[in-house]
C-alpha atoms as a PDB file:
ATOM      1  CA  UNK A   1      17.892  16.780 -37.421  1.00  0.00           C
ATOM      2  CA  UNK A   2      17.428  16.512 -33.885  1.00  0.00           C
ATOM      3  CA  UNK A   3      19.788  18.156 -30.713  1.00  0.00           C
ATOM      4  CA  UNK A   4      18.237  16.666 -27.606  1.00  0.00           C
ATOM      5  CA  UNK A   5      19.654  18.906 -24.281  1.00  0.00           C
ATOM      6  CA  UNK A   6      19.910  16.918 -21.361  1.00  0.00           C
ATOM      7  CA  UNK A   7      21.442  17.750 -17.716  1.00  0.00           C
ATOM      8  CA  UNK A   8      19.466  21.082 -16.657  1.00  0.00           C
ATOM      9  CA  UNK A   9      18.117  21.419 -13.011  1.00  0.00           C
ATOM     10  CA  UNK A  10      18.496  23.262  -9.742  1.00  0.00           C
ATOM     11  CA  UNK A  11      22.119  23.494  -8.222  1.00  0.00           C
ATOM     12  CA  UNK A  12      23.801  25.468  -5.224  1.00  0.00           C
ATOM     13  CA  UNK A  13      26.313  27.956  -6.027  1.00  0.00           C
ATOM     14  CA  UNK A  14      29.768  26.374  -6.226  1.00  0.00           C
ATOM     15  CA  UNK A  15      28.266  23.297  -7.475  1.00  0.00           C
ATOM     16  CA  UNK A  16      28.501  21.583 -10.853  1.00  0.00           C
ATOM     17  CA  UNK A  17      26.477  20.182 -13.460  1.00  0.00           C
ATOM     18  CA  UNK A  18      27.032  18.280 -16.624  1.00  0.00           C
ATOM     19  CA  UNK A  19      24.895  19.437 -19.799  1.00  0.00           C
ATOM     20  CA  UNK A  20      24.574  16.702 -22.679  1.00  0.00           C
ATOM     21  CA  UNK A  21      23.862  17.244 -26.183  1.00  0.00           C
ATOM     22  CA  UNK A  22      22.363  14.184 -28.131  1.00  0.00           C
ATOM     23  CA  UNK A  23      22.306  14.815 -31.476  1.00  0.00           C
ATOM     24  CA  UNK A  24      20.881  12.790 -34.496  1.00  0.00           C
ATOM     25  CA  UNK A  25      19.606  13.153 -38.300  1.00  0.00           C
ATOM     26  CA  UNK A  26      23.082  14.844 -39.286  1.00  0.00           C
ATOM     27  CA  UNK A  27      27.179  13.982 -40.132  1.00  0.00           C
ATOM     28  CA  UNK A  28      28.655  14.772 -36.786  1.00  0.00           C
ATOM     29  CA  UNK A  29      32.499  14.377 -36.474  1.00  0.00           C
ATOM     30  CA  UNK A  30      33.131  16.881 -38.937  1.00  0.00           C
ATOM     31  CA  UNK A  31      30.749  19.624 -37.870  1.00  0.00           C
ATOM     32  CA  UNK A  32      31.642  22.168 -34.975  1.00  0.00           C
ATOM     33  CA  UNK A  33      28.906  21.936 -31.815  1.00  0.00           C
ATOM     34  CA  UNK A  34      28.266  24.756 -29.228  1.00  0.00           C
ATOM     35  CA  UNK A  35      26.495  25.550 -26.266  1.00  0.00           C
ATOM     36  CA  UNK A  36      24.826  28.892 -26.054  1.00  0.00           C
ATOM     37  CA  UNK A  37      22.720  30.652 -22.999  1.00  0.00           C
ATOM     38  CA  UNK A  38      19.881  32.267 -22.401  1.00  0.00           C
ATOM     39  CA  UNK A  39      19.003  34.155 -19.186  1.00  0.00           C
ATOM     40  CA  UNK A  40      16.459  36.131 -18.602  1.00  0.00           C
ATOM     41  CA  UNK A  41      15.656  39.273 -20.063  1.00  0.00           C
ATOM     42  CA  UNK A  42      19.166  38.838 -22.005  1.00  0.00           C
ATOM     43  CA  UNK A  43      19.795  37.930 -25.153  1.00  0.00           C
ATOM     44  CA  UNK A  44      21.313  34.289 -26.182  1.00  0.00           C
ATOM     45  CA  UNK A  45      24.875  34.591 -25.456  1.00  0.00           C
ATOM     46  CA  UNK A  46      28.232  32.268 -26.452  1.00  0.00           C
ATOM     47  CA  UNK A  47      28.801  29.967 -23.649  1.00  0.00           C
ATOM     48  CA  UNK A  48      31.678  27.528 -25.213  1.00  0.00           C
ATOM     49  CA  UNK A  49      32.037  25.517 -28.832  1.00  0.00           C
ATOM     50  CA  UNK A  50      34.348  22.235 -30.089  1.00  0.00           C
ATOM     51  CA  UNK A  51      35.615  22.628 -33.754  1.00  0.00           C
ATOM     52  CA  UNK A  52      34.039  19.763 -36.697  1.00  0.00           C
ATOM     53  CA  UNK A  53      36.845  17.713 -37.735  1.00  0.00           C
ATOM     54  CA  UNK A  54      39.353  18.772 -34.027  1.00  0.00           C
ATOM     55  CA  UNK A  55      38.747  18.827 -30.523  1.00  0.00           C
ATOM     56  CA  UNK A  56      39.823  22.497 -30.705  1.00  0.00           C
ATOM     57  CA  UNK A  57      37.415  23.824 -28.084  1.00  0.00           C
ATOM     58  CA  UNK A  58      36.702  27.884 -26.895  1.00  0.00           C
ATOM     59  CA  UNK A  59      34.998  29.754 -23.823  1.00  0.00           C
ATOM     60  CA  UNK A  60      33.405  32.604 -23.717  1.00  0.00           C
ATOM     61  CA  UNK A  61      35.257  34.268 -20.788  1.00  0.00           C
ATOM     62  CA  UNK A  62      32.508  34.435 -18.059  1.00  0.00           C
ATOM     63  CA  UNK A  63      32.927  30.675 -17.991  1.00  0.00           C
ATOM     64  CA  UNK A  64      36.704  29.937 -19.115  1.00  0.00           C
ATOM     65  CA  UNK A  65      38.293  27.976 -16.219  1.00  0.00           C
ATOM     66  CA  UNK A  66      35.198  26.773 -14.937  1.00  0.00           C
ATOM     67  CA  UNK A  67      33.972  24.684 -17.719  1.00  0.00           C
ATOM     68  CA  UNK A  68      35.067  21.875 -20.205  1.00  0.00           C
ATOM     69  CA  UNK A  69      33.023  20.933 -23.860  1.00  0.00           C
ATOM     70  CA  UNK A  70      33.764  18.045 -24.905  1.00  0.00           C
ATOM     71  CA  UNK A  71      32.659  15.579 -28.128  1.00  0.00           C
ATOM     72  CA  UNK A  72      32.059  12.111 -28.330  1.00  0.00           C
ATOM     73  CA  UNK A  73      32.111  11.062 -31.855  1.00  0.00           C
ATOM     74  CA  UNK A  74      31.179   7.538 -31.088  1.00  0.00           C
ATOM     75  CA  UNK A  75      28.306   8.396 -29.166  1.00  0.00           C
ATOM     76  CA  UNK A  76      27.461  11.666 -31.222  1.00  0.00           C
ATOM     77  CA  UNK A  77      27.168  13.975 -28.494  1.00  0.00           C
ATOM     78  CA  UNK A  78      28.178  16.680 -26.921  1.00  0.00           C
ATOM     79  CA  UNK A  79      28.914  17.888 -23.697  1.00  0.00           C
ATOM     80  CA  UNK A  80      29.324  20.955 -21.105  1.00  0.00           C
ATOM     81  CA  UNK A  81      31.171  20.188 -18.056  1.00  0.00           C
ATOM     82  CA  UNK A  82      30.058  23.039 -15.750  1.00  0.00           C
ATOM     83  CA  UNK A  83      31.989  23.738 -12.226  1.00  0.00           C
ATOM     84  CA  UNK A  84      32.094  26.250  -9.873  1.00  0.00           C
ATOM     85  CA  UNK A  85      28.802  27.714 -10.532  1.00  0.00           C
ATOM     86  CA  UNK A  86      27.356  31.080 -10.048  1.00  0.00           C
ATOM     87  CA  UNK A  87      23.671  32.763  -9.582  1.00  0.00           C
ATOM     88  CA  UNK A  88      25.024  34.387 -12.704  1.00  0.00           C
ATOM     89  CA  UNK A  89      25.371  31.181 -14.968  1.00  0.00           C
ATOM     90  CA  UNK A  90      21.088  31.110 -14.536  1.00  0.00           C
ATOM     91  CA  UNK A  91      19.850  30.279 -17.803  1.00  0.00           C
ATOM     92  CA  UNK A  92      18.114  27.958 -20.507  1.00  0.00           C
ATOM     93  CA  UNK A  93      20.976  26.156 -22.104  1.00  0.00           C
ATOM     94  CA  UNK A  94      20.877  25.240 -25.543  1.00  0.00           C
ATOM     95  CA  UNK A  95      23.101  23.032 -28.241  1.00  0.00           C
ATOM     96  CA  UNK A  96      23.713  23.954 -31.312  1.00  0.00           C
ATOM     97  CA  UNK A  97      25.466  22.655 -34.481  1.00  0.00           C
ATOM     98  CA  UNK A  98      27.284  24.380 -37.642  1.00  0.00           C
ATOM     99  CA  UNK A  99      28.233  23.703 -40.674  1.00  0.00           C
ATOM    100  CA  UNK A 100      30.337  21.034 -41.857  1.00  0.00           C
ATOM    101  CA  UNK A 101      34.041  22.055 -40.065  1.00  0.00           C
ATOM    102  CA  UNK A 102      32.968  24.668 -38.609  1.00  0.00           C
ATOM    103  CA  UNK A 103      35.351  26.388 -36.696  1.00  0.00           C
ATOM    104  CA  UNK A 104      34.915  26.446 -32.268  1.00  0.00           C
ATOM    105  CA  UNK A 105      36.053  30.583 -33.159  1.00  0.00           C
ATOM    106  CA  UNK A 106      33.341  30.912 -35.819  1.00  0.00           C
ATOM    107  CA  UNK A 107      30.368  29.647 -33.743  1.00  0.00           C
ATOM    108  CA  UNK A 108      31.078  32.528 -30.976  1.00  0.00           C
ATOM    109  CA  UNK A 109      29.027  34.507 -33.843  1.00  0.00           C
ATOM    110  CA  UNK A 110      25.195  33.619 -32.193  1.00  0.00           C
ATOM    111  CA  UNK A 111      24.217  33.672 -36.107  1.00  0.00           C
ATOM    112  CA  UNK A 112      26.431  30.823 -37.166  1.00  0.00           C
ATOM    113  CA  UNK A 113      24.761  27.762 -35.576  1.00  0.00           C
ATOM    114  CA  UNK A 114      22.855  25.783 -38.240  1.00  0.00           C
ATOM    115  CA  UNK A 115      20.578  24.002 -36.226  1.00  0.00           C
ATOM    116  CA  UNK A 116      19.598  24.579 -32.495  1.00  0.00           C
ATOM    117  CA  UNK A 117      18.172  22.118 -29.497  1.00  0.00           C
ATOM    118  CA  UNK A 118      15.599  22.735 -27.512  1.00  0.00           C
ATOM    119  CA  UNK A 119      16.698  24.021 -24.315  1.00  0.00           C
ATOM    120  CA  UNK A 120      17.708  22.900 -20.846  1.00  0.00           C
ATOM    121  CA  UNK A 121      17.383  24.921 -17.734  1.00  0.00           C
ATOM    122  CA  UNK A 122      20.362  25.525 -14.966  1.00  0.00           C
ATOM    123  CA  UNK A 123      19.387  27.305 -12.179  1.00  0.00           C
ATOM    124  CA  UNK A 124      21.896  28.002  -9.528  1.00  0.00           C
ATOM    125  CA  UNK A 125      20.796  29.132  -5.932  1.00  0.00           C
ATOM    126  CA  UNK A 126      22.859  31.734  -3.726  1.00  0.00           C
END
């Protein structure tokens, strides 16, 4: 199983930046996907997830209204529309994927995800 993060970089504050999850090696429709953050000195944290089997999607609240997950079944990925960004959103990025229908409610629990990407940086700049 392989996530593949994609999308990191440098970015002003108030910008935006798309974060892409390719995933293969595993059944993907029917499995919920996440994106969790890591800054630093902080422990990884819920950012948003997109139920298996739905495009029921959740936010953790430091980002709701600001950013958009979103699946492509077709393509098997996974991605993290990211807007209006702040110093605060600094972190390594990751994707992660749960079990088979996995819930976007139960992968807000950081011990859920089933397998985990490597990460992808976003740094935004004051």
């Amino acid at each position: 199983v392989q996530l593949q993060a994609s999308g990191g970089g440098v970015v002003q504050a108030g910008g935006s930046l798309r974060l892409s999850c390719s995933a293969s090696g595993l059944t993907f429709s029917d499995r919920g996907m996440g994106w969790f953050r890591q800054a630093p000195g902080k422990e990884r944290e819920f950012v948003a997830a997109i139920s298996g089997g739905s495009d029921r999607t959740g936010y953790a609240d430091s980002v709701k209204g600001r950013s958009t997950i979103s699946r492509d079944n077709t393509k098997i990925t996974v991605d993290l529309q990211m807007n209006s960004l702040k110093p605060e959103d600094t972190a390594v990025y990751y994707c992660a994927a749960g079990r088979y229908r996995t819930t976007w409610s139960m992968l807000r629990d950081i011990n859920v995800p089933y397998y985990w990407g490597q990460g992808t940086l976003v740094t935004v700049s004051s």
